[in-house]
PDB file of N, CA and C in Angstrom:
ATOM      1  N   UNK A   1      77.269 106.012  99.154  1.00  0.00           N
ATOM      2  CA  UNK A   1      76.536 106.536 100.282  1.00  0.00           C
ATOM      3  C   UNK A   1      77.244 106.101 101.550  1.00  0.00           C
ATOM      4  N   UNK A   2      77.605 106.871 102.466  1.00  0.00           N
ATOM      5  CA  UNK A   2      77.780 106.926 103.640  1.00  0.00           C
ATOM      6  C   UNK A   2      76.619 106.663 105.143  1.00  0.00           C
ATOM      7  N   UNK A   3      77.066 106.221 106.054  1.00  0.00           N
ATOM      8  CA  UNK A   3      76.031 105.262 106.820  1.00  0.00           C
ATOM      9  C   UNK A   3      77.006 105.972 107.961  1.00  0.00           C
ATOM     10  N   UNK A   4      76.241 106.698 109.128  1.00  0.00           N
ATOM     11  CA  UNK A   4      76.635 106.386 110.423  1.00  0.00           C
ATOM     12  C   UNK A   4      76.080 106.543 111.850  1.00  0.00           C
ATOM     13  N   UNK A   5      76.374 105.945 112.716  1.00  0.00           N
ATOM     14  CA  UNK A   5      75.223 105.461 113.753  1.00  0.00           C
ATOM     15  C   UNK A   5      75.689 105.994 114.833  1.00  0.00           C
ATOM     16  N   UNK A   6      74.836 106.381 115.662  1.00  0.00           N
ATOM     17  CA  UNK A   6      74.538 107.182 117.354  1.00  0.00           C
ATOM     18  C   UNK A   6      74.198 106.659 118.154  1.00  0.00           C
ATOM     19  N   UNK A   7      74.683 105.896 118.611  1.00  0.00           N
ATOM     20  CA  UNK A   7      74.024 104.717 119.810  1.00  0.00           C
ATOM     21  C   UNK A   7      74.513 105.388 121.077  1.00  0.00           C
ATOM     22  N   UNK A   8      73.273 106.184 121.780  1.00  0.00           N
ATOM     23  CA  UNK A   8      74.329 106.497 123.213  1.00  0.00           C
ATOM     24  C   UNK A   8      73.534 105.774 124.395  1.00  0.00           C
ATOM     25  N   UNK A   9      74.285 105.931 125.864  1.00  0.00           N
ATOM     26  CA  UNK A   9      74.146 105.267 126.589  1.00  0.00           C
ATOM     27  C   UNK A   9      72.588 105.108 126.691  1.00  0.00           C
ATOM     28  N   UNK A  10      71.706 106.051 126.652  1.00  0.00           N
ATOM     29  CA  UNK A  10      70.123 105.838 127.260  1.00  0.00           C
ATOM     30  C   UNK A  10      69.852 104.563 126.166  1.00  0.00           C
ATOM     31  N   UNK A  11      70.314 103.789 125.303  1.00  0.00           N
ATOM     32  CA  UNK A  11      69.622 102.579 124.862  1.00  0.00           C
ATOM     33  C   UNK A  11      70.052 101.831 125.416  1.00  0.00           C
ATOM     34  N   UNK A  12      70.872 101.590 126.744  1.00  0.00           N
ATOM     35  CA  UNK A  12      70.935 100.409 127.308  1.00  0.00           C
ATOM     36  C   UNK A  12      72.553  99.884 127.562  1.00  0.00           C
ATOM     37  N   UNK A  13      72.962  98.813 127.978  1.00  0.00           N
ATOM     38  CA  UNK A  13      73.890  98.924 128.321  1.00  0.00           C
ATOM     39  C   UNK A  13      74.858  98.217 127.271  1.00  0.00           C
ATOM     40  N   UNK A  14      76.616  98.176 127.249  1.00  0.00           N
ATOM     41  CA  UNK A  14      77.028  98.129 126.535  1.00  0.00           C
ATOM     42  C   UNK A  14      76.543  96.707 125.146  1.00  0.00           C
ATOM     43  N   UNK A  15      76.525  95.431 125.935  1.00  0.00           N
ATOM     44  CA  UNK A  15      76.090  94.303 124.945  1.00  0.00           C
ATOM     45  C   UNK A  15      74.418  95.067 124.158  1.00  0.00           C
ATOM     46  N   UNK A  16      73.724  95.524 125.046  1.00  0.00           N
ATOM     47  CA  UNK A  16      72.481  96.145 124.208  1.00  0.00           C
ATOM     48  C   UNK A  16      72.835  96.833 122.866  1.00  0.00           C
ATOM     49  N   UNK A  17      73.580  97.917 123.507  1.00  0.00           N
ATOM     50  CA  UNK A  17      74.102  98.624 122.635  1.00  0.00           C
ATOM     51  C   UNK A  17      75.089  98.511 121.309  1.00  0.00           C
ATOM     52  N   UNK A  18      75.378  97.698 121.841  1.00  0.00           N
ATOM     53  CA  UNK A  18      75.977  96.702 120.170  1.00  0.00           C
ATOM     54  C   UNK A  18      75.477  96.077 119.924  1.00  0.00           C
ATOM     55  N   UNK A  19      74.246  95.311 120.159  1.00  0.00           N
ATOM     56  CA  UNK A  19      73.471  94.661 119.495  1.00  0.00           C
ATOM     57  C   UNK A  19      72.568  95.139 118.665  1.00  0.00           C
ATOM     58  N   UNK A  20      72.347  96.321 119.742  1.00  0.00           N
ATOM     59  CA  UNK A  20      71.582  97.682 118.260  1.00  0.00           C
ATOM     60  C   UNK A  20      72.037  97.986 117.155  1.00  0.00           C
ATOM     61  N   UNK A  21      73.302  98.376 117.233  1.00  0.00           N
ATOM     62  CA  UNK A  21      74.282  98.595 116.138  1.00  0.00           C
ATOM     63  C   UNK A  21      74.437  97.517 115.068  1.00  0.00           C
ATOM     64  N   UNK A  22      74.525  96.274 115.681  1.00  0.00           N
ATOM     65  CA  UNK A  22      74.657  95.433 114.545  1.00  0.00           C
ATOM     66  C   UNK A  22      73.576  95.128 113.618  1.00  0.00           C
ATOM     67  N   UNK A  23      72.503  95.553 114.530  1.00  0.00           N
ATOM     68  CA  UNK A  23      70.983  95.269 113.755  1.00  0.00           C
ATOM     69  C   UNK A  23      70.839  96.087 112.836  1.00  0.00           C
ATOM     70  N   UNK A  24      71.166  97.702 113.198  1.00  0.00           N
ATOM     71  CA  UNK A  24      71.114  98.613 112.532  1.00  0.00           C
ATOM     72  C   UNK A  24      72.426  98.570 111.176  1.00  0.00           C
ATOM     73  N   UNK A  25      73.461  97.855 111.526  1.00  0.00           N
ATOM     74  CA  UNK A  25      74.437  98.029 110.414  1.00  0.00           C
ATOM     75  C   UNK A  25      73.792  96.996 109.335  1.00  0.00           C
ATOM     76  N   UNK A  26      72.818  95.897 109.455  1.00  0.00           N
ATOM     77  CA  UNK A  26      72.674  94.557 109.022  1.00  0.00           C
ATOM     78  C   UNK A  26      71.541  95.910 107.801  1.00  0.00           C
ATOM     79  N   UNK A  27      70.666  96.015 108.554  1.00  0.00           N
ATOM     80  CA  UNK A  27      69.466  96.610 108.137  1.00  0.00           C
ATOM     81  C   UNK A  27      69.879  97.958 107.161  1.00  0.00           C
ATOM     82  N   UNK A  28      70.439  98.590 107.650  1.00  0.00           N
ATOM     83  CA  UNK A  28      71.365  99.838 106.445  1.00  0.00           C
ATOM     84  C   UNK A  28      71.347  99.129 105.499  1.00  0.00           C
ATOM     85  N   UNK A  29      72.515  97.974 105.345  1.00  0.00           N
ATOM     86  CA  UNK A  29      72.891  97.644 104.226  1.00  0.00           C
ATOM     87  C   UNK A  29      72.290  97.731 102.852  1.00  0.00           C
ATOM     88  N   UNK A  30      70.967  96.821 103.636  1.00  0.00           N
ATOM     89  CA  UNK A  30      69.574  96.363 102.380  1.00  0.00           C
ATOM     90  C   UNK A  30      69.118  97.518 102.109  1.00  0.00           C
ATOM     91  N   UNK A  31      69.278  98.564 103.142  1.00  0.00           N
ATOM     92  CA  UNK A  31      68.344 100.234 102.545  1.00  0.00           C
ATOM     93  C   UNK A  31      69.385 101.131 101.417  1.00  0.00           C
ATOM     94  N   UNK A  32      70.629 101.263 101.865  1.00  0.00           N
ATOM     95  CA  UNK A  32      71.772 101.729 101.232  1.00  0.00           C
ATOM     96  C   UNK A  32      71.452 101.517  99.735  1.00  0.00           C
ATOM     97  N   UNK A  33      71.794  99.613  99.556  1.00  0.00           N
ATOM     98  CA  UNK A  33      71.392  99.256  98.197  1.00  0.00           C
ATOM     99  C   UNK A  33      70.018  99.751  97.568  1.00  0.00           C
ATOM    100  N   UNK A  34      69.042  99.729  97.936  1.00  0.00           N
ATOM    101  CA  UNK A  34      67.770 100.276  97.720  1.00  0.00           C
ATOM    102  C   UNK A  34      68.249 102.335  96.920  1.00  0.00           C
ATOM    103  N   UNK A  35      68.615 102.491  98.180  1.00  0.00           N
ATOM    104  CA  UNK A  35      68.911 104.171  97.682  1.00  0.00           C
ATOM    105  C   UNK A  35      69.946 104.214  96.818  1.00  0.00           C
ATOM    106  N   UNK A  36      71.178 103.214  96.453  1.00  0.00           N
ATOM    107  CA  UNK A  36      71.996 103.556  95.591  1.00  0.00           C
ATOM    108  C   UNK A  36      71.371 103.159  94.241  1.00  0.00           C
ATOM    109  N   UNK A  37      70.737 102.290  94.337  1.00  0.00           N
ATOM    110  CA  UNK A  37      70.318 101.891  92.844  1.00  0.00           C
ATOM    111  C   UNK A  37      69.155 102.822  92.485  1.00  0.00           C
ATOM    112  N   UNK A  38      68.664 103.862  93.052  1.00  0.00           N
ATOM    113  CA  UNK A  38      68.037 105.062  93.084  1.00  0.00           C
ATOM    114  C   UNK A  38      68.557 106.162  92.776  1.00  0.00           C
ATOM    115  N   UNK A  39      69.697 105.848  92.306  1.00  0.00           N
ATOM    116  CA  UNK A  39      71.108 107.483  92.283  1.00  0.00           C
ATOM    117  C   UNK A  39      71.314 108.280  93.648  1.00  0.00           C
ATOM    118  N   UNK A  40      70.874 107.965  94.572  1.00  0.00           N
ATOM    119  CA  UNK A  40      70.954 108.517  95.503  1.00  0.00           C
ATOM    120  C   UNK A  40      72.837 108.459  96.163  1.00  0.00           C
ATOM    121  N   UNK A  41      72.954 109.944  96.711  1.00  0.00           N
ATOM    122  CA  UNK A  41      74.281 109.779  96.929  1.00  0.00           C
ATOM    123  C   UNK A  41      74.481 110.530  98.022  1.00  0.00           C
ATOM    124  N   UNK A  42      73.742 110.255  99.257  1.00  0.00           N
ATOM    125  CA  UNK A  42      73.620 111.654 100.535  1.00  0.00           C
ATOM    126  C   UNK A  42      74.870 110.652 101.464  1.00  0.00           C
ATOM    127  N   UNK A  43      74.705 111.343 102.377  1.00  0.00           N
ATOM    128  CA  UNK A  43      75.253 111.133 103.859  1.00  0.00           C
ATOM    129  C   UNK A  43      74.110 110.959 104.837  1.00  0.00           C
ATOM    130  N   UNK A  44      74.229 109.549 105.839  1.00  0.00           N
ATOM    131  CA  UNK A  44      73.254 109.530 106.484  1.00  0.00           C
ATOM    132  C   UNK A  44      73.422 109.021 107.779  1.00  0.00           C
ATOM    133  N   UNK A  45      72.673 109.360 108.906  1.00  0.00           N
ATOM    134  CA  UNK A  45      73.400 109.509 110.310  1.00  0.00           C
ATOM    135  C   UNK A  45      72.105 108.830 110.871  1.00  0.00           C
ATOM    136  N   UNK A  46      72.187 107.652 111.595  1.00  0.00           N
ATOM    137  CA  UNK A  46      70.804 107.258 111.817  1.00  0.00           C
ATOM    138  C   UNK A  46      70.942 107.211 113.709  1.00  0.00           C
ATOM    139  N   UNK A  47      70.091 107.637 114.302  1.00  0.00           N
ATOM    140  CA  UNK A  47      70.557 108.063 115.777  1.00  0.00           C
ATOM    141  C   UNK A  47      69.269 107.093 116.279  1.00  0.00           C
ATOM    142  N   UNK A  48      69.946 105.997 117.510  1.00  0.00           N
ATOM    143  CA  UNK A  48      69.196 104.957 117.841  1.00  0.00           C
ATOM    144  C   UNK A  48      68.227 105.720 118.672  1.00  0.00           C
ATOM    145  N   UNK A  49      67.198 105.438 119.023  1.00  0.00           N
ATOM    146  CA  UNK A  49      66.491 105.736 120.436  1.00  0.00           C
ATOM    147  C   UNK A  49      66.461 104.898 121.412  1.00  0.00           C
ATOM    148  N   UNK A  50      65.904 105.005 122.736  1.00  0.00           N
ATOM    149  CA  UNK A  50      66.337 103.764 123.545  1.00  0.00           C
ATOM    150  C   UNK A  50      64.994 102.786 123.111  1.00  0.00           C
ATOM    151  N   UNK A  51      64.055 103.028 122.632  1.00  0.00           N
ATOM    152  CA  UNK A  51      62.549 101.678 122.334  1.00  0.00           C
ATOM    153  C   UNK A  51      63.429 100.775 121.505  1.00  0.00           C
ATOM    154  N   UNK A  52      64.357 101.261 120.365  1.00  0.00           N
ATOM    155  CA  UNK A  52      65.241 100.247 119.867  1.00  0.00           C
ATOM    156  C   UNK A  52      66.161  98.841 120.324  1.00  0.00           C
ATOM    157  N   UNK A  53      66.367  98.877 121.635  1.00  0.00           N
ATOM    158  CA  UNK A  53      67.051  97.979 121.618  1.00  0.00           C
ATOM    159  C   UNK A  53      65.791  96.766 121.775  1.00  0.00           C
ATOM    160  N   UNK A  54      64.596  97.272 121.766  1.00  0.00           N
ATOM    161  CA  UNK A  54      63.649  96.171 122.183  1.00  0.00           C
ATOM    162  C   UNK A  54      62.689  96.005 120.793  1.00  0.00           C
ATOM    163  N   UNK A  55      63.291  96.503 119.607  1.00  0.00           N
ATOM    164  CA  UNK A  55      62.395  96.476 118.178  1.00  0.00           C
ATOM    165  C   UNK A  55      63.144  95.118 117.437  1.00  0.00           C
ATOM    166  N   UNK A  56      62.565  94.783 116.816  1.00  0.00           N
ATOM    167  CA  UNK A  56      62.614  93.631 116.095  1.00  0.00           C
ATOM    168  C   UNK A  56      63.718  94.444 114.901  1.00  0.00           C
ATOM    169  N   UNK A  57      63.931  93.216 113.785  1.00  0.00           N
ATOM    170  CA  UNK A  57      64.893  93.446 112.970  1.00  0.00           C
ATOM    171  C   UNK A  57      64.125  94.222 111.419  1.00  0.00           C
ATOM    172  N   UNK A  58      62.892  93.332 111.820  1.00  0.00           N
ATOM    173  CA  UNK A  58      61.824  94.377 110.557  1.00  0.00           C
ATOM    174  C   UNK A  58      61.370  95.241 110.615  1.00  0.00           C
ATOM    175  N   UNK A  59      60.923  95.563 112.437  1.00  0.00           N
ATOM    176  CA  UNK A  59      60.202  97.010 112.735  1.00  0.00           C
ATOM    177  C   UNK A  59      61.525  97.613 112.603  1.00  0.00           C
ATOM    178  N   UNK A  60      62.979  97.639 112.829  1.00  0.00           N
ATOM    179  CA  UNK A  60      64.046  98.830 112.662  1.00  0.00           C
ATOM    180  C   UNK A  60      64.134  99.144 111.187  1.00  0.00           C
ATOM    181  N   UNK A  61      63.681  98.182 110.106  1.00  0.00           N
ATOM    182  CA  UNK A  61      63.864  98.173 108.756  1.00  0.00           C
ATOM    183  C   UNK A  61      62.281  98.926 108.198  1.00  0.00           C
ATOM    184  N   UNK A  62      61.588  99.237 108.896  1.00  0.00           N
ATOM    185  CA  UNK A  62      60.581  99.795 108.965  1.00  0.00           C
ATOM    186  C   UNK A  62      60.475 101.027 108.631  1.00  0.00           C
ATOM    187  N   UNK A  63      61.207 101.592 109.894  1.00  0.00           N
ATOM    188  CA  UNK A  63      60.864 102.406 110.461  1.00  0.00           C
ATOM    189  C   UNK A  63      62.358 103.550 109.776  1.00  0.00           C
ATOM    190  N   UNK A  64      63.410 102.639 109.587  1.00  0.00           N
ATOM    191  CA  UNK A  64      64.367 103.448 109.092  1.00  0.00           C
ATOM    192  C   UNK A  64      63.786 103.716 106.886  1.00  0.00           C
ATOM    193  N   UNK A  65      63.284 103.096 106.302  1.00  0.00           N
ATOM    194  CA  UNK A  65      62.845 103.500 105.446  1.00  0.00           C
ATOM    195  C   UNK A  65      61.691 104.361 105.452  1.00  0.00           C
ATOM    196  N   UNK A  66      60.688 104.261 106.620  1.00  0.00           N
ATOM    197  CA  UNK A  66      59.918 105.659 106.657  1.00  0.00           C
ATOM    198  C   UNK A  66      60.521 107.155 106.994  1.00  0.00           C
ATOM    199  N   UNK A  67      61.813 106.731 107.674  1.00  0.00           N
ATOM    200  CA  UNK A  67      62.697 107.960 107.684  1.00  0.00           C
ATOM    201  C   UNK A  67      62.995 108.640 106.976  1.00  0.00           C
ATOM    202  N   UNK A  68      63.711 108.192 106.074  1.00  0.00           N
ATOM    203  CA  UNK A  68      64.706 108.056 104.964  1.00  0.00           C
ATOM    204  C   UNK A  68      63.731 108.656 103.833  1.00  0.00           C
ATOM    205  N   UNK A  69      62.546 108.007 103.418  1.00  0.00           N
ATOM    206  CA  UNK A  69      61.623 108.691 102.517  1.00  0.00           C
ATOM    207  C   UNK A  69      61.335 109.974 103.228  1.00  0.00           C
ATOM    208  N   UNK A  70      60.687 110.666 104.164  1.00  0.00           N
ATOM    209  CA  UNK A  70      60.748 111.517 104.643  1.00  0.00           C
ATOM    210  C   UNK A  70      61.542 112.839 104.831  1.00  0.00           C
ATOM    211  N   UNK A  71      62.778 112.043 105.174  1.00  0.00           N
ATOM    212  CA  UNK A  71      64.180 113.229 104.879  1.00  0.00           C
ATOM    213  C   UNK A  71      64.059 113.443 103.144  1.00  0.00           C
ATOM    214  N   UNK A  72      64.118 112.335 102.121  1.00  0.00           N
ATOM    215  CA  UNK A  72      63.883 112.463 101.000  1.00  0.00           C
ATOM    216  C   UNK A  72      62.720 113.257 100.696  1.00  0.00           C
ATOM    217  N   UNK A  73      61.908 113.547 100.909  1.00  0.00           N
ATOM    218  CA  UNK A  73      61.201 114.380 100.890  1.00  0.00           C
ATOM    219  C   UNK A  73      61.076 116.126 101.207  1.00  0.00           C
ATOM    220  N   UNK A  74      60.973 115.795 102.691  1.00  0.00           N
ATOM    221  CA  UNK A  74      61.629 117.284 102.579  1.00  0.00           C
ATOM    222  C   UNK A  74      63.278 118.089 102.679  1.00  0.00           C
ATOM    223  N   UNK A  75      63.883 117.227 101.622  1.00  0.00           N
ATOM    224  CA  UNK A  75      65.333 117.673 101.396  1.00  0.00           C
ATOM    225  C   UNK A  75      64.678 117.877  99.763  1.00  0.00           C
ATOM    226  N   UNK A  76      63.987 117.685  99.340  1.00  0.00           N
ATOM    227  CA  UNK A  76      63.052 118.026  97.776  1.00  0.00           C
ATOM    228  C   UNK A  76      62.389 118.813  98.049  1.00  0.00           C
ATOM    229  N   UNK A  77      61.763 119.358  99.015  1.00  0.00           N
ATOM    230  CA  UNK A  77      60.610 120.263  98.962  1.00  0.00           C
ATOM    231  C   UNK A  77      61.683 121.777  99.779  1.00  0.00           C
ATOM    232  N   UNK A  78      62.483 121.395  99.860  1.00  0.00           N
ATOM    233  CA  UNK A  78      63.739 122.476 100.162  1.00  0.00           C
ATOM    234  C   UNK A  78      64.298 123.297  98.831  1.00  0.00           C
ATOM    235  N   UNK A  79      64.257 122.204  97.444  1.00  0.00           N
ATOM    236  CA  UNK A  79      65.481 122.360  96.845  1.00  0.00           C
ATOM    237  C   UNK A  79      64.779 123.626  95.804  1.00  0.00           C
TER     238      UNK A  79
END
């Protein structure tokens, strides 16, 4: 599985903005493993918003697995 991130300027300024990223690369990881040991084998593009640079490391781990089930969902109710 493939992982990639959209951090643009409206989240803040550059140190913000990599700090998002790193949170978000930390937090992928643990979801990635989750979906690979699921057979899962997509491409996935996770696009920050600016409330992010001010979310905790569990609400981003949150909130990116309510995503993720969701897209999983209706990428099934497509097929």
């Amino acid at each position: 599985m493939k992982v990639g991130l959209i951090i643009t300027k409206s989240v803040g300024s550059a140190v913000q903005r990599h700090r998002v990223a790193r949170r978000l690369r930390h937090v992928a990881r643990e979801v990635v493993k989750d979906l690979e040991n699921a057979g899962s084998s997509a491409h996935v593009v996770i696009r920050a918003l600016p409330s992010s640079r001010d979310a905790t490391s569990a609400r981003l781990e949150r909130q990116l697995r309510c995503g993720l089930r969701r897209a999983c969902q209706v990428a099934g109710a497509r097929q």
